[in-house]
N, C-alpha and C. Protein backbone atom coordinates (compact mmCIF):
# COMPACT_ATOMS: atom_id res chain seq x y z
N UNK A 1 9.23 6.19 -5.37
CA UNK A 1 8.37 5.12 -4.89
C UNK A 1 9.26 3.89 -4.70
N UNK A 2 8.83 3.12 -3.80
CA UNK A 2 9.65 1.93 -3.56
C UNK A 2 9.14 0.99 -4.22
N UNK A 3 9.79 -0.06 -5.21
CA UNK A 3 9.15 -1.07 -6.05
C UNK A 3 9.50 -2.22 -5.77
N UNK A 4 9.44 -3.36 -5.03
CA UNK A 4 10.44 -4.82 -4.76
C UNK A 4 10.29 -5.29 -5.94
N UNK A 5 11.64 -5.79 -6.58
CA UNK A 5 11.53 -5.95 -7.71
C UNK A 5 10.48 -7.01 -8.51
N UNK A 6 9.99 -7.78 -8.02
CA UNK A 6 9.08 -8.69 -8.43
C UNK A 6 7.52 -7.69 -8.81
N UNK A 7 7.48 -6.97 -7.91
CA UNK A 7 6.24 -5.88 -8.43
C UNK A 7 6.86 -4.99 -9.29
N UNK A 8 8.22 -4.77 -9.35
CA UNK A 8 7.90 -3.58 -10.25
C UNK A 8 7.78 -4.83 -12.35
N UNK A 9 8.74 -5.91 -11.86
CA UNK A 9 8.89 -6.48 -13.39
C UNK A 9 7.26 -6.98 -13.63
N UNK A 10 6.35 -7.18 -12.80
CA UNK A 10 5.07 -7.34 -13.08
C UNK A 10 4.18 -6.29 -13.59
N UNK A 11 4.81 -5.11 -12.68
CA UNK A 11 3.85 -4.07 -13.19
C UNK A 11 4.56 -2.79 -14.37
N UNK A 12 5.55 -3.75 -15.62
CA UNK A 12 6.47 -3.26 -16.69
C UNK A 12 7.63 -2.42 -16.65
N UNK A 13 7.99 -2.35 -15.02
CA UNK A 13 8.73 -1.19 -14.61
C UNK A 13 10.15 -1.93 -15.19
N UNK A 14 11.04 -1.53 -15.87
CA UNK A 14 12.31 -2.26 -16.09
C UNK A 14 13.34 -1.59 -15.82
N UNK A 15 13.44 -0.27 -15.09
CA UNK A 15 14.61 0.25 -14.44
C UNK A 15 13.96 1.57 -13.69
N UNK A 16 13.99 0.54 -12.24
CA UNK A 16 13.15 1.24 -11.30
C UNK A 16 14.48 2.49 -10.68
N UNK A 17 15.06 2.87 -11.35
CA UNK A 17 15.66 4.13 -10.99
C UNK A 17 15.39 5.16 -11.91
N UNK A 18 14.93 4.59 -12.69
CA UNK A 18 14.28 5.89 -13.99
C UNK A 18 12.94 6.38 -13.45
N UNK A 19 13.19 7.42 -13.27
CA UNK A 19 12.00 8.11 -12.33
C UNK A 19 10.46 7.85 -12.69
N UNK A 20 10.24 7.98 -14.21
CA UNK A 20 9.10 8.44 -14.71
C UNK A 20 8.47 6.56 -14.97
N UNK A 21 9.39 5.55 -15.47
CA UNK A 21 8.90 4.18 -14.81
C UNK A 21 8.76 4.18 -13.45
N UNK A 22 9.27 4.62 -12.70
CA UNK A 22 9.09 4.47 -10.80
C UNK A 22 8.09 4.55 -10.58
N UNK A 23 7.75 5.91 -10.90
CA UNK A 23 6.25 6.82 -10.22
C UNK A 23 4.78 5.90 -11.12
N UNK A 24 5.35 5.99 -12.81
CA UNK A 24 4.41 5.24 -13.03
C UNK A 24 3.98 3.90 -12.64
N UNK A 25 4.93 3.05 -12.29
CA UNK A 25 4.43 1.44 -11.77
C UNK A 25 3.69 2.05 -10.29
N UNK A 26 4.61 2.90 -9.76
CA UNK A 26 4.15 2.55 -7.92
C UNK A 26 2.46 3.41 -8.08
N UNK A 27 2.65 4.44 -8.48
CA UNK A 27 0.77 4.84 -9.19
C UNK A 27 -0.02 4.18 -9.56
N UNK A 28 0.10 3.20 -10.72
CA UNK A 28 -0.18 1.86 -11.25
C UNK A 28 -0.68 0.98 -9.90
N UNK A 29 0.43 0.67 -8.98
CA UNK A 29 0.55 -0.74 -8.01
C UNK A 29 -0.58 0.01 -6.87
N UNK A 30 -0.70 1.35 -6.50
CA UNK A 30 -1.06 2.20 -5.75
C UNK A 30 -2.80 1.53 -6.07
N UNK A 31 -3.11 2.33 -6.92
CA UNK A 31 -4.56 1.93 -7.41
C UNK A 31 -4.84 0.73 -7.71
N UNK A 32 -4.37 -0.36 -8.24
CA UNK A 32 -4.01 -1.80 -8.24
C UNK A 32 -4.59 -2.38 -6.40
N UNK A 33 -4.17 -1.61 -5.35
CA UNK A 33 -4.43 -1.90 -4.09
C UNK A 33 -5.60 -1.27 -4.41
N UNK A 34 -6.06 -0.02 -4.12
CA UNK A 34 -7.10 0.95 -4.09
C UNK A 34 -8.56 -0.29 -4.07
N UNK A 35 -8.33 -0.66 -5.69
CA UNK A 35 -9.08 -1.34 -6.23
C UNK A 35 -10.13 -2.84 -5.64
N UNK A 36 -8.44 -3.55 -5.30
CA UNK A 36 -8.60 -4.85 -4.45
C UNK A 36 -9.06 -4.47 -3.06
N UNK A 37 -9.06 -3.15 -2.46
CA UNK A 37 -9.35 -3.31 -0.90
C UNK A 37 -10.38 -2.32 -1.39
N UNK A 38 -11.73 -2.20 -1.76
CA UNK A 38 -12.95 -1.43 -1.86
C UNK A 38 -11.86 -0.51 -1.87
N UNK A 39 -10.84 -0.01 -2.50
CA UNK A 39 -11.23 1.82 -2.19
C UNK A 39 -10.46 2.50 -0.54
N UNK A 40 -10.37 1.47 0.22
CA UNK A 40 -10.13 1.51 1.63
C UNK A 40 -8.49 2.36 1.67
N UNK A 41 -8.33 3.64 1.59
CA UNK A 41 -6.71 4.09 1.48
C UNK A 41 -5.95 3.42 2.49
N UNK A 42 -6.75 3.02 3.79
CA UNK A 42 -5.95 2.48 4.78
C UNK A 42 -5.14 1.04 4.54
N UNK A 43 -6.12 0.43 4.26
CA UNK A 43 -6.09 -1.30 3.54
C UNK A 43 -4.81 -1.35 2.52
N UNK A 44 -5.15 -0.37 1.89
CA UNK A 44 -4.13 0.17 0.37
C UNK A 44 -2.80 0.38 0.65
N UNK A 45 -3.02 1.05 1.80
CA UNK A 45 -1.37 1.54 2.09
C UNK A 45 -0.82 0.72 2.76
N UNK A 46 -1.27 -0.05 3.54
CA UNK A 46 -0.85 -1.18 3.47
C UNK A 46 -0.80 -2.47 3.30
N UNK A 47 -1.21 -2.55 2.32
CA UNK A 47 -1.10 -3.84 1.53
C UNK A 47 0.54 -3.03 0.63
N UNK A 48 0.44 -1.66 0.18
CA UNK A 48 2.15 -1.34 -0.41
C UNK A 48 2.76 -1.48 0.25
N UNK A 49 2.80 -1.27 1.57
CA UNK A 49 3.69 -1.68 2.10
C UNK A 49 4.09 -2.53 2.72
N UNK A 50 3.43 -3.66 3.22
CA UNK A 50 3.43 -4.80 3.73
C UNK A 50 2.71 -5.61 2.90
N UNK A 51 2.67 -5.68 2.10
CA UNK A 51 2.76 -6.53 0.44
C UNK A 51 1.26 -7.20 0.71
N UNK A 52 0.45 -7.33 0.00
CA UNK A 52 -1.01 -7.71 -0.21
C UNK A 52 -1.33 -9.58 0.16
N UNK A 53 -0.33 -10.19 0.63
CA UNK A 53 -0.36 -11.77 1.16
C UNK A 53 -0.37 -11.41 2.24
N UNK A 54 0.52 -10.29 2.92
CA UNK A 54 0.84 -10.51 4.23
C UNK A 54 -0.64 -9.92 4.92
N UNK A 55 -0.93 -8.69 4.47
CA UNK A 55 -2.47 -8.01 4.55
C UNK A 55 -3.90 -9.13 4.35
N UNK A 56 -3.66 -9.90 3.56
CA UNK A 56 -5.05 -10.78 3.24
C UNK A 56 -5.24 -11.72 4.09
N UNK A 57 -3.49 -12.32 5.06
CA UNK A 57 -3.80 -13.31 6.21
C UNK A 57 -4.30 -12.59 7.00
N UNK A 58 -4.11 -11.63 7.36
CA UNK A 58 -4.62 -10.93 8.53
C UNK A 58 -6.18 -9.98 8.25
N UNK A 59 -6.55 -9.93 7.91
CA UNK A 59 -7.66 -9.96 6.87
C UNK A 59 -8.68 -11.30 7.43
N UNK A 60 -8.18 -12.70 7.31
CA UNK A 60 -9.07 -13.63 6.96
C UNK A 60 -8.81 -13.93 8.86
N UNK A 61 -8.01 -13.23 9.49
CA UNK A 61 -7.78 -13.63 10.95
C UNK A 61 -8.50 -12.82 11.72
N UNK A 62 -8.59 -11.10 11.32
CA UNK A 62 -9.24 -10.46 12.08
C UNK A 62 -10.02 -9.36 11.55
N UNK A 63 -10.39 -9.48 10.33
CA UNK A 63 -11.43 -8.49 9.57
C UNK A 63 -10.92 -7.71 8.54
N UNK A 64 -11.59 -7.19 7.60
CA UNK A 64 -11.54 -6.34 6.76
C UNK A 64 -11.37 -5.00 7.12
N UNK A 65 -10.69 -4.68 8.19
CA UNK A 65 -10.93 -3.22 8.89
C UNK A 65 -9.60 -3.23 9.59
N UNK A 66 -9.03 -1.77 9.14
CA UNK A 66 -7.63 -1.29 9.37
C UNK A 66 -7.47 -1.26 11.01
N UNK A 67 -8.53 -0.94 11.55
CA UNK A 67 -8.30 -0.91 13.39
C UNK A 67 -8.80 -2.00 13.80
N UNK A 68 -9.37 -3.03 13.21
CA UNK A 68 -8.97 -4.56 13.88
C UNK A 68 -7.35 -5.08 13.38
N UNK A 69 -6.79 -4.38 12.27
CA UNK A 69 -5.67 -5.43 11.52
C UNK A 69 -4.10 -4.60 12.44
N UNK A 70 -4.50 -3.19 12.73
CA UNK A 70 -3.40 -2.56 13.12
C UNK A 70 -2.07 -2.94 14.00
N UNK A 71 -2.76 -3.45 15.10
CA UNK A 71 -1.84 -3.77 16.02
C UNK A 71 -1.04 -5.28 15.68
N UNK A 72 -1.67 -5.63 14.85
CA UNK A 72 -1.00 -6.64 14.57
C UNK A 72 -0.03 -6.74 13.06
N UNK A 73 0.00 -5.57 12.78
CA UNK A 73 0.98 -4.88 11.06
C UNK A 73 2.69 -4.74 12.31
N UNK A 74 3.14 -5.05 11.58
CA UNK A 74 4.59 -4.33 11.56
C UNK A 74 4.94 -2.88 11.88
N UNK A 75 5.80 -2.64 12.87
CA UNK A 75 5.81 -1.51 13.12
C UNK A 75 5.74 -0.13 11.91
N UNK A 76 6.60 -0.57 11.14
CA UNK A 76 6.85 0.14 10.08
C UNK A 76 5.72 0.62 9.43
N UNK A 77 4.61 -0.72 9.04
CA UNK A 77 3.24 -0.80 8.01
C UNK A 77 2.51 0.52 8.92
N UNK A 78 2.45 0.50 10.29
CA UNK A 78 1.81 1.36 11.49
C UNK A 78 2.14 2.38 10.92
N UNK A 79 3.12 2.76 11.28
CA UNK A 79 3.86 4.58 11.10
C UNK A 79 3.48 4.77 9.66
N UNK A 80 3.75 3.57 8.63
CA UNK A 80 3.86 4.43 7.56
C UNK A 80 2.44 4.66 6.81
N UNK A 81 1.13 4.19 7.24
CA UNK A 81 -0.10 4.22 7.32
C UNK A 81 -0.67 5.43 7.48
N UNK A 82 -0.30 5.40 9.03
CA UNK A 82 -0.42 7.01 9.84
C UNK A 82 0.00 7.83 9.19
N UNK A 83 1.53 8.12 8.72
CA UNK A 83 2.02 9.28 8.16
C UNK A 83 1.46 9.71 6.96
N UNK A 84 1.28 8.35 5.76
CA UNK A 84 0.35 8.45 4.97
C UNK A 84 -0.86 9.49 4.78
N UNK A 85 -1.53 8.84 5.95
CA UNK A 85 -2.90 9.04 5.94
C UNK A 85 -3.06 10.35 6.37
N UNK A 86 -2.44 10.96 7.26
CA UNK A 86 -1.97 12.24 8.01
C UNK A 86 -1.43 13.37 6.95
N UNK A 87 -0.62 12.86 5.99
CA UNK A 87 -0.19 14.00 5.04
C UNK A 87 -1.75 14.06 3.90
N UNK A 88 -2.23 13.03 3.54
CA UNK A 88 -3.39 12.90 2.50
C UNK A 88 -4.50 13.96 3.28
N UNK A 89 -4.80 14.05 4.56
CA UNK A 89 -6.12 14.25 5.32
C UNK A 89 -5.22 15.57 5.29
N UNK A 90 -4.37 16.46 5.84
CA UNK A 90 -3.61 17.16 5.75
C UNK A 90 -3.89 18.12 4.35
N UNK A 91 -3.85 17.62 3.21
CA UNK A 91 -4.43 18.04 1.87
C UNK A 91 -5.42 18.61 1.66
N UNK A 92 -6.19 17.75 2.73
CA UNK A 92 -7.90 18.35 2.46
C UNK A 92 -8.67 17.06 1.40
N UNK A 93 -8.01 15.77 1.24
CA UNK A 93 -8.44 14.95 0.63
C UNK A 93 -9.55 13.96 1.91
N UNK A 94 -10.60 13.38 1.75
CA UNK A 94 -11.12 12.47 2.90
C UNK A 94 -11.21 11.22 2.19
C-alpha cells in the first residue's frame, strides 16, 4: 500500500516498509475514506489517492458523485479508480 508519510505517522504506521504496519494503516486509511464518503468505493478510492482535501474541493464545486467529479481528478486518480473498481467488480463484490 502506498502511505505519504504524514498519513501513515497519523494512522501509527512507523516503518512503512514493514509490511504488516503497511497493509494495516493503508486498510485502516482505506475504511477511514469508506466511512467519510457514505460508503461510496468510488469517492474512497479516491480520496486514497488523491488525498481527501483535494476530493472535498471538488466535491463542494461539482457534487458528491464520482461522474460529476471525474473529469476533473487527475489522470492518475481516473485510471486508478477504474482499475480499482474493475478488479473489485471483477471479484464478484458490488
Amino acid at each position: 500500500m502506498q502511505l505519504m508519510p504524514g498519513t501513515a505517522s497519523g494512522l501509527g504506521v512507523k516503518d512503512v516498509n514493514d509490511p504488516i504496519q503497511n497493509v494495516n494503516g493503508g486498510t485502516k486509511y482505506i475504511s477511514q475514506m469508506m466511512s467519510k464518503y457514505n460508503n461510496d468505493p468510488q469517492l474512497a478510492l479516491a480520496a486514497y489517492n488523491w488525498g481527501p482535501g483535494n476530493l472535498d474541493k471538488a466535491i463542494k464545486k461539482y457534487g458528491a458523485n464520482w461522474s460529476a467529479i471525474v473529469s476533473y481528478a487527475p489522470t492518475e486518480t481516473q485510471k486508478y479508480v477504474a482499475k480499482v473498481m474493475g478488479n473489485w467488480r471483477g471479484a464478484g463484490v458490488r
